[in-house]
C-alpha atoms as a PDB file:
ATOM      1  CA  UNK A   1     -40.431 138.647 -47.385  1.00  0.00           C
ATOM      2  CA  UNK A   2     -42.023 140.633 -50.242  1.00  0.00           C
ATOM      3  CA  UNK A   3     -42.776 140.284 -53.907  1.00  0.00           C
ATOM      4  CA  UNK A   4     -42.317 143.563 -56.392  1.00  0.00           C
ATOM      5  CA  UNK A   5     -44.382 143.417 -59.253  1.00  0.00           C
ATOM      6  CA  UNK A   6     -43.662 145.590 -62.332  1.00  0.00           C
ATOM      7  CA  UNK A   7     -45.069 145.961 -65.552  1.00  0.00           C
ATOM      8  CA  UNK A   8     -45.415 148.438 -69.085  1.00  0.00           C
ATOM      9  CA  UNK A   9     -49.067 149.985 -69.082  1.00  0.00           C
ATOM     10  CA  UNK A  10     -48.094 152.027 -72.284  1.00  0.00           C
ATOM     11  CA  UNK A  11     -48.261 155.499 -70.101  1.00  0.00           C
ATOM     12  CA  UNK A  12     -45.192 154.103 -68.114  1.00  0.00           C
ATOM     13  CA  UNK A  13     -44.261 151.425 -65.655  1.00  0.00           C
ATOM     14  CA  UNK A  14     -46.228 150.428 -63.179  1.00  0.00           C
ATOM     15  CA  UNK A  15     -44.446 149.334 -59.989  1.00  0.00           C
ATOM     16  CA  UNK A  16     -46.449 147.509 -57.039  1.00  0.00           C
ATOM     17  CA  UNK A  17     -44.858 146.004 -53.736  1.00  0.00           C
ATOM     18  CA  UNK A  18     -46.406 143.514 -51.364  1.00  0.00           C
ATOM     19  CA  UNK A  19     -45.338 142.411 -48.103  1.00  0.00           C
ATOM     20  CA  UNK A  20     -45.988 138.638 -46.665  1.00  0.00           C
ATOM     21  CA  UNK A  21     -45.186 136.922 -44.062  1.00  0.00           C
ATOM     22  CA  UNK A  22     -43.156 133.392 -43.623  1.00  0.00           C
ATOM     23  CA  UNK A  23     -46.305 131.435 -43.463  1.00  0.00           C
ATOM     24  CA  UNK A  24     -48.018 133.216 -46.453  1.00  0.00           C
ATOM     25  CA  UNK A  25     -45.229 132.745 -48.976  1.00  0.00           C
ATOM     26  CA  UNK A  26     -44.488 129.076 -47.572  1.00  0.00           C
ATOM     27  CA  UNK A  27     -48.738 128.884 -48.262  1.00  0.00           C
ATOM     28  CA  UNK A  28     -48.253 130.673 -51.435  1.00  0.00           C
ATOM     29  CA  UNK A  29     -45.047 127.906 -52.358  1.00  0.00           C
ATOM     30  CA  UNK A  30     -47.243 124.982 -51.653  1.00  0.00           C
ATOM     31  CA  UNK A  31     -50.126 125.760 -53.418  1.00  0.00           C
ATOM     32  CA  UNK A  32     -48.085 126.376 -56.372  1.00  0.00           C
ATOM     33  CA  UNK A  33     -45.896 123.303 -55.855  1.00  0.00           C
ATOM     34  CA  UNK A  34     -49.145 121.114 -55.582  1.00  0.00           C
ATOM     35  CA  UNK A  35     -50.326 123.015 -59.167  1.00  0.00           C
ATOM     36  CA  UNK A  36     -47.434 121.907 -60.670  1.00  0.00           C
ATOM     37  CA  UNK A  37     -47.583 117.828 -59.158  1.00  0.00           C
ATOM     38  CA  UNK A  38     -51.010 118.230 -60.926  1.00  0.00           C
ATOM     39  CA  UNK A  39     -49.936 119.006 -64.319  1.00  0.00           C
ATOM     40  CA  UNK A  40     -47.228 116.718 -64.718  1.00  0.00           C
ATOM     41  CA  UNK A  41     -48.806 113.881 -62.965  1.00  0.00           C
ATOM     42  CA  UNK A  42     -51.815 114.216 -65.477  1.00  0.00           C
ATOM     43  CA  UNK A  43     -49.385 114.163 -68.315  1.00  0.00           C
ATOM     44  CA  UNK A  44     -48.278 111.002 -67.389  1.00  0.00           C
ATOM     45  CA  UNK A  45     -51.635 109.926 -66.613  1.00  0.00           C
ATOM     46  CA  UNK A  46     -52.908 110.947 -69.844  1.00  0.00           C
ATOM     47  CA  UNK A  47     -49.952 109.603 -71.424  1.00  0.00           C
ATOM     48  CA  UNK A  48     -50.860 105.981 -69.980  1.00  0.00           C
ATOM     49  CA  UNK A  49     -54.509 105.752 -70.800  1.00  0.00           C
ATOM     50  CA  UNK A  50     -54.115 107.368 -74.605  1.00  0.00           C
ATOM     51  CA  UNK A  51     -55.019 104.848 -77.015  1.00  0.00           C
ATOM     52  CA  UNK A  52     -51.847 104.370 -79.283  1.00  0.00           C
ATOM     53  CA  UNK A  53     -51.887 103.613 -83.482  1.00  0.00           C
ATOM     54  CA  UNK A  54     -48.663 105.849 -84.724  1.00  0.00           C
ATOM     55  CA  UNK A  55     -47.957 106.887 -81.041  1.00  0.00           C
ATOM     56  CA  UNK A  56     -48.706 110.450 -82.563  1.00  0.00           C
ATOM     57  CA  UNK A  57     -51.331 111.520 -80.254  1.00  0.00           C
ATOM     58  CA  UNK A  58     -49.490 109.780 -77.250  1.00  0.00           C
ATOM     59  CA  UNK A  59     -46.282 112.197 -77.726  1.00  0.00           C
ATOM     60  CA  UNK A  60     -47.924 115.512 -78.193  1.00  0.00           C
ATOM     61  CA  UNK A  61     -49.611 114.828 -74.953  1.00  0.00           C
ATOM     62  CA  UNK A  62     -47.513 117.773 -72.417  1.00  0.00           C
ATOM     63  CA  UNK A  63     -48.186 120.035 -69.748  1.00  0.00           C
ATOM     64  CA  UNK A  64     -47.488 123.323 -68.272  1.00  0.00           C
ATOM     65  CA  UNK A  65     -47.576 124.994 -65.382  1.00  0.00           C
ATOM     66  CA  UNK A  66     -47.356 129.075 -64.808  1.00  0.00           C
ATOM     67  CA  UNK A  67     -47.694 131.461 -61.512  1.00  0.00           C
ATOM     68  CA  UNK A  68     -47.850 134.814 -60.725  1.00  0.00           C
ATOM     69  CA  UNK A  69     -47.028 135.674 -64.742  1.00  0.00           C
ATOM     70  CA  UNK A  70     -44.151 133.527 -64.823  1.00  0.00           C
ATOM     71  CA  UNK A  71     -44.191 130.367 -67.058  1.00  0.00           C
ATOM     72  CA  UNK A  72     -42.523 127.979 -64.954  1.00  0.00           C
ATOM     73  CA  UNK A  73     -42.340 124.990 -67.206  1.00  0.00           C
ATOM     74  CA  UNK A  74     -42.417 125.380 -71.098  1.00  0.00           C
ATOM     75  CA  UNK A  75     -43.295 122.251 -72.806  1.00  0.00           C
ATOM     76  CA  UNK A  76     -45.815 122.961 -75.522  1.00  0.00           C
ATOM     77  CA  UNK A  77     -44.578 122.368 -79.250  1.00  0.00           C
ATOM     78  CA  UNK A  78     -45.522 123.577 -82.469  1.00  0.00           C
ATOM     79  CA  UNK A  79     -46.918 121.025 -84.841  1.00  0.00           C
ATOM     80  CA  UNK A  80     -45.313 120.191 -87.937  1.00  0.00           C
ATOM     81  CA  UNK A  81     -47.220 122.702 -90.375  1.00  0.00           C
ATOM     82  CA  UNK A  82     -45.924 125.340 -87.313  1.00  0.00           C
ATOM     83  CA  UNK A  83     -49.586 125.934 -86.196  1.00  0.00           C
ATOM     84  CA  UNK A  84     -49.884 125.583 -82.694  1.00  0.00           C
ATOM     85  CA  UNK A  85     -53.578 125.533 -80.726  1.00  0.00           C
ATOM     86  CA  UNK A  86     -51.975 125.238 -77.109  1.00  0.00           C
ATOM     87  CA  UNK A  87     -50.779 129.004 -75.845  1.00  0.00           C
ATOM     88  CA  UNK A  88     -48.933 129.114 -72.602  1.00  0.00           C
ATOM     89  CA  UNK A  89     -50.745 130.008 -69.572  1.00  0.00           C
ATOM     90  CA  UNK A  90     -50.097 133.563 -68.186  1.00  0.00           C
ATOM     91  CA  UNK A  91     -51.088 133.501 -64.339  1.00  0.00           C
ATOM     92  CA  UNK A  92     -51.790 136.825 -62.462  1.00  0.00           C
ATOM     93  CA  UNK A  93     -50.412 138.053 -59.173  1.00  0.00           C
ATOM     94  CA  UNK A  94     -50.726 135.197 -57.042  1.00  0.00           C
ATOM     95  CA  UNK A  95     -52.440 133.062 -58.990  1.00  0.00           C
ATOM     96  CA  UNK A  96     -51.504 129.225 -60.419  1.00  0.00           C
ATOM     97  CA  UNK A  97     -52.122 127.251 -63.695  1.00  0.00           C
ATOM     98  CA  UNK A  98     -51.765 123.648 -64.690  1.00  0.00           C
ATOM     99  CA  UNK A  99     -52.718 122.693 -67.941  1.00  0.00           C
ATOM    100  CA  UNK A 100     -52.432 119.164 -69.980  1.00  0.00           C
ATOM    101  CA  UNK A 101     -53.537 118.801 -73.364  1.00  0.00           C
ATOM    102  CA  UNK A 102     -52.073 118.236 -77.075  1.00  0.00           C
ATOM    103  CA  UNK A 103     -51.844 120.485 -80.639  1.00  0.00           C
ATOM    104  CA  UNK A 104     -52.907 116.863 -82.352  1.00  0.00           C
ATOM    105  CA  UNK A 105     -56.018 118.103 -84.368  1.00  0.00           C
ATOM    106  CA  UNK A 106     -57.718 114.788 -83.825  1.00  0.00           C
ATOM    107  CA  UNK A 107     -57.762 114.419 -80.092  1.00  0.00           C
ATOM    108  CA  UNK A 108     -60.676 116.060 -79.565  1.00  0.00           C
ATOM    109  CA  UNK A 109     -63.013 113.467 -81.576  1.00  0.00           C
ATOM    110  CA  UNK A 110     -60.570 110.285 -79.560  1.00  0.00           C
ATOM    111  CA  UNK A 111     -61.213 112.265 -76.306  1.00  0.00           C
ATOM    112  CA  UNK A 112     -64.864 112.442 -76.931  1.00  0.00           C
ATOM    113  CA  UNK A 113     -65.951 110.304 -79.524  1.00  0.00           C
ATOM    114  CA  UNK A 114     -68.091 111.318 -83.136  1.00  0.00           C
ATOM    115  CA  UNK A 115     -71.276 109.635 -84.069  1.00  0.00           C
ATOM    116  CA  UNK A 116     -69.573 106.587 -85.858  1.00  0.00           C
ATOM    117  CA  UNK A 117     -66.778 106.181 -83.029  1.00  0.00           C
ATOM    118  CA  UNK A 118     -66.785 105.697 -79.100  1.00  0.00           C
ATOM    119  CA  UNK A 119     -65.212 108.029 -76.849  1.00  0.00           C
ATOM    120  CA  UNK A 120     -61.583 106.833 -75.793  1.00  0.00           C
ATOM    121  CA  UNK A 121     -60.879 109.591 -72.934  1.00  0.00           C
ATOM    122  CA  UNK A 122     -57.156 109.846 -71.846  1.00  0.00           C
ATOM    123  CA  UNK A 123     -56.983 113.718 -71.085  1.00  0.00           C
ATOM    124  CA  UNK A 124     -59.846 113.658 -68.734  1.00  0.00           C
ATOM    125  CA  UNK A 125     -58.687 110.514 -67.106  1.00  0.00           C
ATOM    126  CA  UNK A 126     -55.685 112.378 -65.862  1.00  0.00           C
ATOM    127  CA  UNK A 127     -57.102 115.711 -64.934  1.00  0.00           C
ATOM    128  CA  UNK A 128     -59.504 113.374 -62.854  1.00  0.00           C
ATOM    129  CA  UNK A 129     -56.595 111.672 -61.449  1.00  0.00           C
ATOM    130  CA  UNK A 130     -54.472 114.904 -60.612  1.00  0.00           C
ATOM    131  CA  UNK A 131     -57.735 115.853 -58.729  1.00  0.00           C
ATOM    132  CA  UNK A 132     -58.387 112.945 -56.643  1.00  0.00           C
ATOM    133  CA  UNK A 133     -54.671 113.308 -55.308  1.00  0.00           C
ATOM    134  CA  UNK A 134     -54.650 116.891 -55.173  1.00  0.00           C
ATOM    135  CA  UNK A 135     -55.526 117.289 -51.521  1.00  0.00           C
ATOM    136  CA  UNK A 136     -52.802 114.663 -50.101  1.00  0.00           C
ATOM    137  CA  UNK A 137     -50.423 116.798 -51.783  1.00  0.00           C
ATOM    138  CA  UNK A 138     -51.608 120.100 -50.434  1.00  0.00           C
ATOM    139  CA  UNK A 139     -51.395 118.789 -46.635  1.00  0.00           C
ATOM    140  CA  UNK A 140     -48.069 117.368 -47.779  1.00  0.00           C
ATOM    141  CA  UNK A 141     -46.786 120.467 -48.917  1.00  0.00           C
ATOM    142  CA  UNK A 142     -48.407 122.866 -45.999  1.00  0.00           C
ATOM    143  CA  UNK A 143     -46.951 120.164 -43.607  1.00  0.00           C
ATOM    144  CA  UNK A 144     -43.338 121.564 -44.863  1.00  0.00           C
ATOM    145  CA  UNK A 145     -43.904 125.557 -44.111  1.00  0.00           C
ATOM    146  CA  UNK A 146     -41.511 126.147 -40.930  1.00  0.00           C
ATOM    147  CA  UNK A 147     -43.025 129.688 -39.737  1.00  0.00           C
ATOM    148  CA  UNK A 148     -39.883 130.258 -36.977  1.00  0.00           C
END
C-alpha cells in the first residue's frame, strides 16, 4: 500500500510517494479512528455537562477531526454576525487532530469563571473524558489490523 502526497510550493508541484506496509496503514487507520472517537465523544460530553440558560452555548458546542491534510469531518459554523474564532484543523503527513470547542464569545468566562462568577467547565470535562477512554479504544482498534 502507499500514500502519494502532492502539493503547490509556488515554484511548481511537489510530488512525494511513501510506501507502507499492511500493519502500518492498519496502525496508521486506528490511530486516526481513535482521534476521531475522541472528538465526537467529547462533543457529546461537553454537550452534557454545559450549563444551559438560552441553550446558546450548548448548540455551538462541535467538533472536528482532520488527518494527513484532509478535514475529515466539517462541523464548525459561523456565528450570526459571520465572525467565526474556530478554523479547521489542517493535519500534516501522517498526523491526526481532534478538536471540540464553540465560536460563543462567552464560553471562555463559563469555562473558566471571572472574578464575580465560578467556573462551570463543560469543554474540559469532555476532553478529560475522551482521554481517560482513549487507550481502550486504541487496543480496540489495533486489535482489528489483520496483517495476512
Amino acid at each position: 500500500m502507499g500514500l502519494i502526497q502532492w502539493k503547490f510550493n509556488g515554484k511548481g508541484i511537489e510530488i512525494k510517494t511513501f510506501k507502507f506496509t499492511k500493519f502500518e496503514m492498519g496502525l496508521l487507520n486506528a490511530v486516526n479512528n481513535t482521534i476521531e472517537k475522541m472528538a465526537f465523544n467529547a462533543e457529546a460530553v461537553a454537550k452534557q455537562n454545559c450549563p444551559v440558560d438560552t441553550g446558546r452555548l450548548r448548540s455551538s458546542i462541535a467538533s472536528n477531526y482532520s488527518h494527513s491534510g484532509k478535514t475529515v469531518t466539517k462541523r464548525w459554523e459561523a456565528s450570526k454576525s459571520g465572525k467565526t474564532t474556530l478554523k479547521q484543523p489542517k493535519a500534516r503527513l501522517g498526523e491526526a487532530i481532534g478538536q471540540v470547542g464553540t465560536s460563543v464569545d462567552y464560553a471562555f468566562y463559563v469555562e473558566f469563571g471571572t472574578s464575580l462568577m465560578h467556573a462551570r467547565p463543560f469543554l474540559l470535562y469532555g476532553v478529560h473524558d475522551s482521554n481517560t477512554k482513549m487507550q481502550a479504544w486504541l487496543k480496540a482498534e489495533i486489535a482489528k489490523i489483520k496483517v495476512k
